[in-house]
Protein backbone atom coordinates (compact mmCIF):
# COMPACT_ATOMS: atom_id res chain seq x y z
CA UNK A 1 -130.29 8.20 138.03
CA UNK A 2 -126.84 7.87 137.47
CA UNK A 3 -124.39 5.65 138.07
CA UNK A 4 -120.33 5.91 138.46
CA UNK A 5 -118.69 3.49 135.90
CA UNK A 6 -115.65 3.81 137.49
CA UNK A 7 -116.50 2.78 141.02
CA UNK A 8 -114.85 -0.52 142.37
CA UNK A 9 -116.90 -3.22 142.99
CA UNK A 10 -116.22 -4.81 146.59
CA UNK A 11 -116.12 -8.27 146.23
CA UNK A 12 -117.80 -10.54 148.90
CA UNK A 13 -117.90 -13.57 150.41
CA UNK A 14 -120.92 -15.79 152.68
CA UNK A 15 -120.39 -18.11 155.57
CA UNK A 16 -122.48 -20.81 155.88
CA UNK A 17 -125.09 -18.98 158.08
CA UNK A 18 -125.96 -16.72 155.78
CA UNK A 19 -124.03 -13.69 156.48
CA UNK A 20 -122.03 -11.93 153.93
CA UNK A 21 -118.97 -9.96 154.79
CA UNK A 22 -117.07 -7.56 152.32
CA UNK A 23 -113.17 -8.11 151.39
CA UNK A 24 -111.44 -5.00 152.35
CA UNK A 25 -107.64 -4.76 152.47
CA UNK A 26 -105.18 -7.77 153.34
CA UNK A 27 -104.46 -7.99 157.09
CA UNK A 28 -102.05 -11.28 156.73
CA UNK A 29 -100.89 -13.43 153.93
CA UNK A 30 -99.00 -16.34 154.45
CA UNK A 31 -98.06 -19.59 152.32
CA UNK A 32 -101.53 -21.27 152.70
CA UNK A 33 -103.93 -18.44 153.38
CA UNK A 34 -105.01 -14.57 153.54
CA UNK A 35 -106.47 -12.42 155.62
CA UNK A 36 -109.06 -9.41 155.06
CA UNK A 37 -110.61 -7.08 156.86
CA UNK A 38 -114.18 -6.70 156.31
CA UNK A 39 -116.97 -4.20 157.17
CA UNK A 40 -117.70 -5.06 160.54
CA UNK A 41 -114.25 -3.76 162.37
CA UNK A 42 -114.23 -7.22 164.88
CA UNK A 43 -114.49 -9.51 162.00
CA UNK A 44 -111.88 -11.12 159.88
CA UNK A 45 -112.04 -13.85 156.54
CA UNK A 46 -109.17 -16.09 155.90
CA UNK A 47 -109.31 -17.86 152.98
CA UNK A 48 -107.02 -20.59 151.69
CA UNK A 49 -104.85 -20.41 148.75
CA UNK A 50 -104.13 -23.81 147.59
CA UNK A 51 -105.72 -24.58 145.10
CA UNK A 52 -105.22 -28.61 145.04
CA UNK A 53 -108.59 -30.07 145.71
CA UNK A 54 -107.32 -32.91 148.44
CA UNK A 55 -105.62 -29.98 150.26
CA UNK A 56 -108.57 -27.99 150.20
CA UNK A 57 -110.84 -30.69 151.40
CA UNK A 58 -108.54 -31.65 154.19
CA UNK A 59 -107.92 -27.75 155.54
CA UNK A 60 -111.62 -27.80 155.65
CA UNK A 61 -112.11 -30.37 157.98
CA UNK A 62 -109.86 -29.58 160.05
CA UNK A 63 -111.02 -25.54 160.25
CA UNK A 64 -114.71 -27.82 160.82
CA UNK A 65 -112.94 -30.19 163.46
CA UNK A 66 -111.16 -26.99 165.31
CA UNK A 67 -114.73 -24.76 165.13
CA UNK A 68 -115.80 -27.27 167.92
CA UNK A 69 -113.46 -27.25 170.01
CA UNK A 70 -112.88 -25.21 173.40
CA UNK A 71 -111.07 -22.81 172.67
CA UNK A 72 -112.75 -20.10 175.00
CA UNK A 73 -111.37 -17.87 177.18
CA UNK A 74 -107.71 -18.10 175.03
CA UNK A 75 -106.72 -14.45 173.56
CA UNK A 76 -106.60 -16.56 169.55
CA UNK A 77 -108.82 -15.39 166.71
CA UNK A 78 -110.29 -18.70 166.28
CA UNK A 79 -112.33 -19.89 163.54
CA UNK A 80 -115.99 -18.74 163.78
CA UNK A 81 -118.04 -20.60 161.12
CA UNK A 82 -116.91 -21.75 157.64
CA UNK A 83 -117.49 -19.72 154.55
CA UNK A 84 -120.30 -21.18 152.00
CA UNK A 85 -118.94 -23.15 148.81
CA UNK A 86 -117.38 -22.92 146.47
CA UNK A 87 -115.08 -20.48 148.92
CA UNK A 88 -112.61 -22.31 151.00
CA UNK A 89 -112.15 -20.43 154.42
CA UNK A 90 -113.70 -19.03 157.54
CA UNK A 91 -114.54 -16.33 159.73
CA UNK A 92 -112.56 -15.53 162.76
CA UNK A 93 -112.92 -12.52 165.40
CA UNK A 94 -110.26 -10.51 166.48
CA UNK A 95 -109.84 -7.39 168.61
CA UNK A 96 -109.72 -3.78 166.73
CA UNK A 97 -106.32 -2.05 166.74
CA UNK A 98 -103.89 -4.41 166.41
CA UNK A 99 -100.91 -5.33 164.20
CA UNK A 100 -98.39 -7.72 163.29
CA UNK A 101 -95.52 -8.38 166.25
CA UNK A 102 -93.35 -8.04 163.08
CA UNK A 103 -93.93 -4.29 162.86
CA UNK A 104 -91.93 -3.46 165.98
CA UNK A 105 -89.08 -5.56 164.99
CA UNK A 106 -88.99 -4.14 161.66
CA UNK A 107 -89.95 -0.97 163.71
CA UNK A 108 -86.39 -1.38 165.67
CA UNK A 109 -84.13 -2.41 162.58
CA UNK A 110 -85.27 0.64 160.28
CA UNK A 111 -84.50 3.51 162.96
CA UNK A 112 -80.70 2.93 162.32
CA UNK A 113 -78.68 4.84 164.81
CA UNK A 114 -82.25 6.28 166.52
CA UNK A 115 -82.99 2.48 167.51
CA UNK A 116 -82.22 3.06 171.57
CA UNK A 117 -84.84 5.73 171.10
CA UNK A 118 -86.89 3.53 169.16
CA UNK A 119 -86.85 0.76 171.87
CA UNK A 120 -88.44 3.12 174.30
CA UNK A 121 -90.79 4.62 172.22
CA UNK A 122 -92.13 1.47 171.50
CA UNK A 123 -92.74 0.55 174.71
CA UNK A 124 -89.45 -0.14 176.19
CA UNK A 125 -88.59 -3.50 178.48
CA UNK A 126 -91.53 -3.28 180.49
CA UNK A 127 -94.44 -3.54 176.89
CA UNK A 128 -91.67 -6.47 175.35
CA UNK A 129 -91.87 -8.69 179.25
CA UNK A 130 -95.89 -7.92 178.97
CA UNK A 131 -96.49 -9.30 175.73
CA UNK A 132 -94.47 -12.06 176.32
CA UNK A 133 -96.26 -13.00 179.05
CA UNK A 134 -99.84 -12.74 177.43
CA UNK A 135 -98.00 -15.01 174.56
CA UNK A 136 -96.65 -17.68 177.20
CA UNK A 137 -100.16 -17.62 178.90
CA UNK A 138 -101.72 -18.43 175.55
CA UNK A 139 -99.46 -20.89 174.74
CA UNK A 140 -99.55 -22.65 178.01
CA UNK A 141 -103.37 -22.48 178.22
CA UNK A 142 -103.42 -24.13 175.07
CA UNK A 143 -100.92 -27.08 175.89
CA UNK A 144 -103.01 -27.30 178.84
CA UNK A 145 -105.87 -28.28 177.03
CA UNK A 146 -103.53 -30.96 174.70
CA UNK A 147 -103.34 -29.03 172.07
CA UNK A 148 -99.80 -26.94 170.41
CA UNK A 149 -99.95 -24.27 168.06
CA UNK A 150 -97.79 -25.37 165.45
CA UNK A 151 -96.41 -22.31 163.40
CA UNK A 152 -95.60 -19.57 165.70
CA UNK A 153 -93.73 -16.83 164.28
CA UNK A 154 -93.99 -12.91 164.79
CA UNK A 155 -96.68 -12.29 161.54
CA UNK A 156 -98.95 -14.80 163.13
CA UNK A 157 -98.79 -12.59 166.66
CA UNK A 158 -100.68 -9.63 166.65
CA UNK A 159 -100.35 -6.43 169.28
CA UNK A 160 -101.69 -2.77 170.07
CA UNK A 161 -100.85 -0.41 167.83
CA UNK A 162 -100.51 1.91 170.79
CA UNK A 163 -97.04 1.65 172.28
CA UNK A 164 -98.99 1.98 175.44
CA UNK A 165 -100.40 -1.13 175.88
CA UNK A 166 -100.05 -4.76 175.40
CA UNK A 167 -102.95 -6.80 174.30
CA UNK A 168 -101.68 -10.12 172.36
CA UNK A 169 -103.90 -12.57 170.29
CA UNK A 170 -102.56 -15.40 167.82
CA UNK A 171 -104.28 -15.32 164.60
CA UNK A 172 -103.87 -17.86 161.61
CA UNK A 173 -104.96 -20.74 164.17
CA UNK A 174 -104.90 -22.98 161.21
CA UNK A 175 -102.21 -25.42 162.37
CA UNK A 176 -103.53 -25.69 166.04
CA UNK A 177 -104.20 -29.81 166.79
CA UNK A 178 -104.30 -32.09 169.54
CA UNK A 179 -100.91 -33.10 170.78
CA UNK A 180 -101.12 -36.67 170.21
CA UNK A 181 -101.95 -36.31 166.52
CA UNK A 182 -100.01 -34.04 164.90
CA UNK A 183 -98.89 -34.63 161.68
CA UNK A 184 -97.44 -31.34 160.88
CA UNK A 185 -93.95 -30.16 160.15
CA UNK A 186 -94.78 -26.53 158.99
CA UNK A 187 -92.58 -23.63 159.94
CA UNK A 188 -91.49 -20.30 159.66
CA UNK A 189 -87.89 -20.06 158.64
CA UNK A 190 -86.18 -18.78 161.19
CA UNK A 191 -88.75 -20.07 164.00
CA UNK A 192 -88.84 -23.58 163.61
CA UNK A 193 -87.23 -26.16 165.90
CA UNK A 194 -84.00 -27.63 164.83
CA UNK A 195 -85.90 -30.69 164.33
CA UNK A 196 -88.77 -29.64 162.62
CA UNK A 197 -85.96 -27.71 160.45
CA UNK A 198 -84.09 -31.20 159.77
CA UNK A 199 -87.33 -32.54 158.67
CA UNK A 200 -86.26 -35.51 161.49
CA UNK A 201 -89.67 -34.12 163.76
CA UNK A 202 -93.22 -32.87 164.11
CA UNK A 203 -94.45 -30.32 165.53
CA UNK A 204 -95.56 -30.49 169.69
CA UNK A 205 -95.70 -28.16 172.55
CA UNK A 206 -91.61 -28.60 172.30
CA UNK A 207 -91.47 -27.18 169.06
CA UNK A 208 -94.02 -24.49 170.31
CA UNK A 209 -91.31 -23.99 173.03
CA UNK A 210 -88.29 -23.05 170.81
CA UNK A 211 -90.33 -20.76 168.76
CA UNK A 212 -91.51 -19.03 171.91
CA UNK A 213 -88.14 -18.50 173.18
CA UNK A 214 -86.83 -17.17 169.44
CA UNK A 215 -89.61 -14.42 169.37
CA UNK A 216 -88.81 -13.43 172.95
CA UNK A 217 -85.15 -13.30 172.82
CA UNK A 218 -85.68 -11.42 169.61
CA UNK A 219 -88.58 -9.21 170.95
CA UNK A 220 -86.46 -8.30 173.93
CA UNK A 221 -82.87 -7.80 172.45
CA UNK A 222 -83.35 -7.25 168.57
CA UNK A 223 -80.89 -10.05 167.67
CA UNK A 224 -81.76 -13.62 166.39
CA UNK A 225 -80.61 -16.08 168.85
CA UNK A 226 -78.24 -18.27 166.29
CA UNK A 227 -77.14 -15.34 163.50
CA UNK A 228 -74.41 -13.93 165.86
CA UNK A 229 -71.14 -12.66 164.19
CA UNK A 230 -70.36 -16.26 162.52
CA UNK A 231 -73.52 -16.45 160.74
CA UNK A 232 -73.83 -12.55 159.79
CA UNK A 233 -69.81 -12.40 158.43
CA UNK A 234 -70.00 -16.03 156.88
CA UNK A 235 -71.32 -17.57 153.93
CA UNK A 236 -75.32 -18.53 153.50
CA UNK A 237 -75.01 -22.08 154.55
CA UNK A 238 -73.96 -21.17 157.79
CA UNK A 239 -77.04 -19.51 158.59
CA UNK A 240 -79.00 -22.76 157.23
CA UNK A 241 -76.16 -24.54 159.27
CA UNK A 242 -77.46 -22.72 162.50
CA UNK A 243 -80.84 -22.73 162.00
CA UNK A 244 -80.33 -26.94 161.76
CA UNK A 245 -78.95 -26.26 165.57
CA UNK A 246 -75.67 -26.62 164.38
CA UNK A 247 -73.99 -23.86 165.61
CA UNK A 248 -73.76 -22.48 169.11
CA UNK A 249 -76.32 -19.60 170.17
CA UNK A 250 -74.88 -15.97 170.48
CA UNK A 251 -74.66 -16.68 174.32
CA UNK A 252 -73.28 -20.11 174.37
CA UNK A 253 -71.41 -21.13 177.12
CA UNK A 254 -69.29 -23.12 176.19
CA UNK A 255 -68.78 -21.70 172.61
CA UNK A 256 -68.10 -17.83 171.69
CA UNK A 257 -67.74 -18.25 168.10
CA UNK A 258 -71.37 -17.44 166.91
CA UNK A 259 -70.95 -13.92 169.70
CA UNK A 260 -72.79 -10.96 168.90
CA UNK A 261 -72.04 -7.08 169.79
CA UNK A 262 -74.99 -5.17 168.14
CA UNK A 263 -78.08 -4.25 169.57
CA UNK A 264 -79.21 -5.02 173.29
CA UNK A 265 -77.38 -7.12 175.13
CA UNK A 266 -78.58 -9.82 177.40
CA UNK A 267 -77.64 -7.73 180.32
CA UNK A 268 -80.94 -5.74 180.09
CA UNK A 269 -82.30 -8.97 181.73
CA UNK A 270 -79.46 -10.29 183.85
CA UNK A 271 -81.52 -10.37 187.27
CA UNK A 272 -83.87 -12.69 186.31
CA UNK A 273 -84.62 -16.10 185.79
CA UNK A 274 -84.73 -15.61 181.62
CA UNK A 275 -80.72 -16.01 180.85
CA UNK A 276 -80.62 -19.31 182.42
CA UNK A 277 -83.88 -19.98 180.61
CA UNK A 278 -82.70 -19.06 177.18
CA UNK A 279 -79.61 -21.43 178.00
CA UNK A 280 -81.07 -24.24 178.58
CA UNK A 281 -83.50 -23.60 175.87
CA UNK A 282 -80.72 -22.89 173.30
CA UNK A 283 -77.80 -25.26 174.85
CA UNK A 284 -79.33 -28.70 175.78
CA UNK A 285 -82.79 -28.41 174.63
CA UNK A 286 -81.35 -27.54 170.80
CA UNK A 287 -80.66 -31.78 170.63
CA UNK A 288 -82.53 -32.46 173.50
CA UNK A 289 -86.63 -31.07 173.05
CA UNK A 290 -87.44 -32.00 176.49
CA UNK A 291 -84.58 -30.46 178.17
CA UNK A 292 -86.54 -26.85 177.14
CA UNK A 293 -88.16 -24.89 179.50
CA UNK A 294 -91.73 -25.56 179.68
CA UNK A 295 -94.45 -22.30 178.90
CA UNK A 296 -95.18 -22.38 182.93
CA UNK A 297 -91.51 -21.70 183.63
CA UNK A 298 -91.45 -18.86 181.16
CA UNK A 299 -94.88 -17.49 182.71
CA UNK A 300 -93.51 -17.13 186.21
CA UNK A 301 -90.13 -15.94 185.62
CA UNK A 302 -91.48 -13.35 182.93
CA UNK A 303 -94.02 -12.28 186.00
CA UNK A 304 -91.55 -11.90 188.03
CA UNK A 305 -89.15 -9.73 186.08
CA UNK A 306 -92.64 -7.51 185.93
CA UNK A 307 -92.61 -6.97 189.28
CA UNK A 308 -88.96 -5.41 189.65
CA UNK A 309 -88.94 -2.68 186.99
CA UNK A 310 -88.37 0.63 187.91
CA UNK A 311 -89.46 3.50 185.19
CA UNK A 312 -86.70 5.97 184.36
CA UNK A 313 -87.86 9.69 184.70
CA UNK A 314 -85.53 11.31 182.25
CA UNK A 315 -86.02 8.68 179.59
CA UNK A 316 -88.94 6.53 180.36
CA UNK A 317 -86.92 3.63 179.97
CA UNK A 318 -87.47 0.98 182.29
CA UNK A 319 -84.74 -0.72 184.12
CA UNK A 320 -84.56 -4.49 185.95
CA UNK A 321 -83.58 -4.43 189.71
CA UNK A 322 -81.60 -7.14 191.52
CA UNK A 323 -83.27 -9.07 193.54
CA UNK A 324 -80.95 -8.06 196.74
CA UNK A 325 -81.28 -4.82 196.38
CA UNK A 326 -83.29 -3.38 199.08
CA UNK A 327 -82.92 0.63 198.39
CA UNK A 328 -82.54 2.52 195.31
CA UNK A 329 -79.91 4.44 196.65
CA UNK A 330 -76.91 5.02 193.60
CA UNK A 331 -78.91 2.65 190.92
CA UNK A 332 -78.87 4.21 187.44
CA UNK A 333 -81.30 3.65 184.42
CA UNK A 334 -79.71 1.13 182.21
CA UNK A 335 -80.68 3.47 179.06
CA UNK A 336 -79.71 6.84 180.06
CA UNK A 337 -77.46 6.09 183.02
CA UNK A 338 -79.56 9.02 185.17
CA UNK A 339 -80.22 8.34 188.92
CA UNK A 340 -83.54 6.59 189.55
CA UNK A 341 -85.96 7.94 191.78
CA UNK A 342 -85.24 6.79 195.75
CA UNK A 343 -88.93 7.27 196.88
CA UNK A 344 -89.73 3.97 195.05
CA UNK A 345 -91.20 1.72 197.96
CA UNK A 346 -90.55 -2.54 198.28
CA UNK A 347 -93.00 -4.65 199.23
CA UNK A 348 -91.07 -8.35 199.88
CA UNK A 349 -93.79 -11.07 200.83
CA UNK A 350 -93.25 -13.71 203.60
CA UNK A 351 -95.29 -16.92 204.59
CA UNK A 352 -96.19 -16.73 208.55
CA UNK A 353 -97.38 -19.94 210.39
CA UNK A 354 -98.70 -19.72 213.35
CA UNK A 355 -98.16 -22.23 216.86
CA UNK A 356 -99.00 -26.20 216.32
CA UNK A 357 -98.87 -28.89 218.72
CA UNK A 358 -96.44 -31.20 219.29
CA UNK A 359 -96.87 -34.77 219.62
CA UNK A 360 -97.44 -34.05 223.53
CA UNK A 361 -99.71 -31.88 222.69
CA UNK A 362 -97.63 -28.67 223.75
CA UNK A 363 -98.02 -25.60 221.45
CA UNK A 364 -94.50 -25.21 219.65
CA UNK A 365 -93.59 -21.23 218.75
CA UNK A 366 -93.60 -20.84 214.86
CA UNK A 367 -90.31 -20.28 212.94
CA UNK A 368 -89.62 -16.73 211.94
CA UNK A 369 -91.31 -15.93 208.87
CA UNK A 370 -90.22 -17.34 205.58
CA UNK A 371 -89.40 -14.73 202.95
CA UNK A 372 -90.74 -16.14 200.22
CA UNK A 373 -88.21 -14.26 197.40
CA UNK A 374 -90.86 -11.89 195.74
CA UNK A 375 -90.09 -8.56 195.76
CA UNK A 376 -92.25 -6.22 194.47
CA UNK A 377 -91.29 -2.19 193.83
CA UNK A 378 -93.78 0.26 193.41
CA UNK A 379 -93.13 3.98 192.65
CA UNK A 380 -94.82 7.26 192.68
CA UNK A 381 -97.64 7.69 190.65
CA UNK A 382 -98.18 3.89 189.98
CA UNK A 383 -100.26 1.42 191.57
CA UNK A 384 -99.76 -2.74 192.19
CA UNK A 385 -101.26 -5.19 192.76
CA UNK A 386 -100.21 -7.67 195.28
CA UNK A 387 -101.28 -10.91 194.46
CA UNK A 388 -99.67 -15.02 195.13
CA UNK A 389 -97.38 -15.57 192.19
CA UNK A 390 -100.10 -18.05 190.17
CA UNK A 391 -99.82 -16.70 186.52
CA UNK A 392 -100.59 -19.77 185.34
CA UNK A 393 -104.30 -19.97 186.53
CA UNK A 394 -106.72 -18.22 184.66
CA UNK A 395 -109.36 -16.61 187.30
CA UNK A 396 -113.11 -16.15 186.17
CA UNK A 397 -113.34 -13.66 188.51
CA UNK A 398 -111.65 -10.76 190.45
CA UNK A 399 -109.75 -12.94 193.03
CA UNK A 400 -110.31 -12.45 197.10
CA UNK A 401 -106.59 -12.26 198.14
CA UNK A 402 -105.33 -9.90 195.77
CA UNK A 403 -104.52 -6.45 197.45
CA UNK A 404 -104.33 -2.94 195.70
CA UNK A 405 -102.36 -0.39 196.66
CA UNK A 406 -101.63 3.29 194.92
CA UNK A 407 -98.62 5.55 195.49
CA UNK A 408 -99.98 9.79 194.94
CA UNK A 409 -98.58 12.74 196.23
CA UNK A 410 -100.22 12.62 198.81
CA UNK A 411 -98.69 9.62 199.78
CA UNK A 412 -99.19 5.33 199.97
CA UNK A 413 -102.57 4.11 199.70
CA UNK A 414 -104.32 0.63 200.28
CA UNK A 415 -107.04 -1.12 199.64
CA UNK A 416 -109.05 -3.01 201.58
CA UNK A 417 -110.39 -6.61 200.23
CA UNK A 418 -114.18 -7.22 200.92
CA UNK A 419 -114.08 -11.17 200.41
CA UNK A 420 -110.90 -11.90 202.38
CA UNK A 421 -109.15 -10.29 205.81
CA UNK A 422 -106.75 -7.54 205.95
CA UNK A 423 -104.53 -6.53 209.25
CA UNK A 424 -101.87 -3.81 209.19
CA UNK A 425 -99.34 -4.29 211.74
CA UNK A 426 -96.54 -1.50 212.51
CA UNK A 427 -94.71 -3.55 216.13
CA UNK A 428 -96.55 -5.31 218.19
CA UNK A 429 -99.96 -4.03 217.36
CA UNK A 430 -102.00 -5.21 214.80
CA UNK A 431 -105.49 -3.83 213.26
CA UNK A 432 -107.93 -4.82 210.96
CA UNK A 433 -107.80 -3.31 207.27
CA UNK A 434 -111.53 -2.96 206.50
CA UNK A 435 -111.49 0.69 204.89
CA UNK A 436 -109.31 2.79 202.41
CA UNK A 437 -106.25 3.02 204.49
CA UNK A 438 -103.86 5.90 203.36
CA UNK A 439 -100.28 6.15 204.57
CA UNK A 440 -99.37 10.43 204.21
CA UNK A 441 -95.76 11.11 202.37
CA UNK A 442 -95.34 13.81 204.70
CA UNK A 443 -94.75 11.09 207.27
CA UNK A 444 -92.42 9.34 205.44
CA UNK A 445 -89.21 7.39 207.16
CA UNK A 446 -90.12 8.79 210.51
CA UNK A 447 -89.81 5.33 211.82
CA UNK A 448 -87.81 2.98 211.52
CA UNK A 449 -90.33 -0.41 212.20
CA UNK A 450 -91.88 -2.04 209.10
CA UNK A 451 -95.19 -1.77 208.37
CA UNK A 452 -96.56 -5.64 207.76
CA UNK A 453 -100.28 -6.78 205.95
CA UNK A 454 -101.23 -10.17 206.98
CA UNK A 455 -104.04 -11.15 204.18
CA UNK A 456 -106.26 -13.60 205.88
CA UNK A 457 -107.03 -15.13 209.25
CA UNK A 458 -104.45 -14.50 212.22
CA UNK A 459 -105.35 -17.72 213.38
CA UNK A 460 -103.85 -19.44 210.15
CA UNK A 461 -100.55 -19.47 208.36
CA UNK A 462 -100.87 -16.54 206.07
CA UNK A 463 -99.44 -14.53 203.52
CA UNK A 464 -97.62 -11.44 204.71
CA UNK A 465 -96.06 -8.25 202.39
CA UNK A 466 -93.37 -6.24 204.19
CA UNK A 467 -92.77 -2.85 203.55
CA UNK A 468 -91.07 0.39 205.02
CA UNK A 469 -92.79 3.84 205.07
């Protein structure tokens, strides 16, 4: 038998269970710690650089201390079991067929005058809002619990690979802790709170904020919130100088100085709750932590943006609607500037109450309904799903109230809900939904009354979507 004297030996590492894992190529390295793949595709090592003996001890206990906590249900590659001694580091689990957030910045900046086209290919507005959200749910989850992240920056997020979706975990789950304890002060440069930057704070779900709001102003417009025009054209300690919260943010309101002209502009989002978001995280919470917008706030105004994109035909760009707007008729794609398709369909929702006494005990008629302000636009070939605006609950299982409903050629489809009551109404007359109802496009804006679905008992106050056919 032979044997090949050239072929590399794998190295290989234990946990403490017993199992051994191979070190295949680096996933991550950071200041403290790398990550490998290994042979099993779900399974990742991170092992810790330092090689000072008190910091190795204490990074141990803590990896030890965060192994038994509850993490579950949180999309975070958290620390499985430690590795055996003498290695220093663990075993985490992560998701095949995802990469670094960095990549599709860097992705973005190295297409040159193709970027536009880059942008889309890469998933356009509607991939950048999606990931966000996943990210805000994460990170609200996790304050939920009492616990912050610590140092969140675009390397530690991972994504698909495939423009087409828009899984997110957090890996390197190192610095998570419990609120109240924190001793931390770690951060990526360009991500860490003005504060933590200073060296005058720790890190807390307030720190977690401002990095949240960095990466998603960044994801969504490809410019840095603070290196506007003064920081790019000046000298390098106005870039540390901004970084310190300084300088005014390339938006400010009340200062243009730090202005920025490259890229996407903060237009692509301009019907939506997000620019007054990013003000008040980047005006008064840059002195003032707990003036920033809270990861709840984020979640339900990124949700909502979701709901009010419209898909460009010519492009595949995907455009934000105004929440006024009740047709499509004369709104272009923000990309290409083409027409977008008029056969899109809006669903608005409204609260209906129904009769209640009166002190006399007289039954007083119900106010008209009470649009609620969601709007939700669905076009051909896509489906929704119609659902109460909760994105901060996480549901263990397929909710009762949520509806489904498809638009084919042949025309609008919905769904019935077996746990919870459905009634179409077109007028005056309204039926139960207990089948596959289908609405044909042939019959399309031959009448002029709404069509209304009341989800839940008439005899109660009720959600209600509106919408014309």
């Amino acid at each position: 038998m032979t044997t090949n004297k050239n072929a590399k030996t794998i190295p290989t590492v234990q946990d403490t269970k017993g199992t051994i894992y191979e070190l295949h190529e680096e996933l991550n390295r950071g200041g403290q710690g790398v990550v490998y793949h290994t042979q099993y595709p779900q399974a990742l090592i991170k092992g810790f650089t330092n090689k000072d003996p008190q910091a190795r001890e204490h990074w141990q206990q803590h990896i030890a201390w965060l192994i038994r906590q509850d993490l579950s249900g949180l999309k975070l590659a958290r620390p499985l079991v430690l590795l055996a001694e003498p290695r220093c580091g663990y075993v985490m689990e992560l998701m095949d067929g995802l990469v670094p957030l960095q990549n599709l910045l860097e992705s973005f900046a190295e297409a040159g005058d193709e970027a536009p086209a880059d942008y889309l290919e890469q998933g356009g507005l509607r991939r950048r809002l999606r990931i966000l959200f996943q990210l805000a749910r994460t990170l609200n989850q996790l304050h939920a619990r009492g616990m912050l992240y610590g140092d969140l920056s675009p390397s530690n997020i991972f994504v698909s690979d495939d423009p087409a979706y828009a899984e997110t975990w957090l890996i390197d789950c190192d610095n998570i802790s419990l609120e109240a304890h924190s001793g931390l002060s770690l951060h990526t440069v360009d991500y860490g709170a003005p504060e933590v930057v200073r060296g005058e704070g720790l890190l807390s779900s307030l720190t977690d904020a401002w990095s949240f709001a960095v990466i998603a102003y960044q994801l969504l417009t490809h410019n840095h919130p603070f290196k506007g025009e003064l920081v790019s054209d000046g000298e390098p300690e106005e870039e540390d100088a901004a970084l310190r919260g300084e300088r005014p943010w390339i938006c400010d309101a009340q200062d243009d100085a730090n202005g920025c002209s490259i890229n996407l502009p903060i237009q692509l989002i301009e019907h939506s709750k997000l620019p007054e978001l990013f003000a008040r995280c980047f005006e008064q919470g840059k002195d003032k932590p707990s003036e920033r917008p809270g990861m709840a706030e984020w979640l339900e105004a990124l949700s909502e943006v979701d709901e009010r994109l419209i898909e460009c035909g010519a492009c595949n760009g995907t455009t934000l609607l105004p929440l006024a707007l009740q047709t499509l008729n004369e709104q272009h794609c923000f990309f290409c500037d083409d027409p977008l398709d008029s056969r899109v369909v809006l669903f608005e929702e409204f609260i209906e109450q129904v009769p209640k006494e009166d002190q006399a005990g007289q039954q007083v008629a119900p106010e008209e309904p009470l649009a609620t302000g969601r709007k939700v636009w669905l076009q051909p070939g896509q489906s929704v799903e119609l659902k109460r605006l909760m994105p901060t609950f996480s549901y263990d299982r397929w909710p009762a109230d949520h509806i489904r409903i498809e638009y084919t050629d042949k025309g609008l489809g919905i769904y019935p809900l077996p746990e919870s009551q459905l009634h179409l109404q077109r007028g005056d007359v309204k039926k139960p939904l207990t089948r596959y109802q289908g609405l044909k496009e042939s019959l399309r804006r031959q009448h002029d009354a709404p069509y209304r679905i009341h989800v839940g008992s008439l005899d109660k106050d009720r959600v209600v979507w509106q919408f014309r056919w």
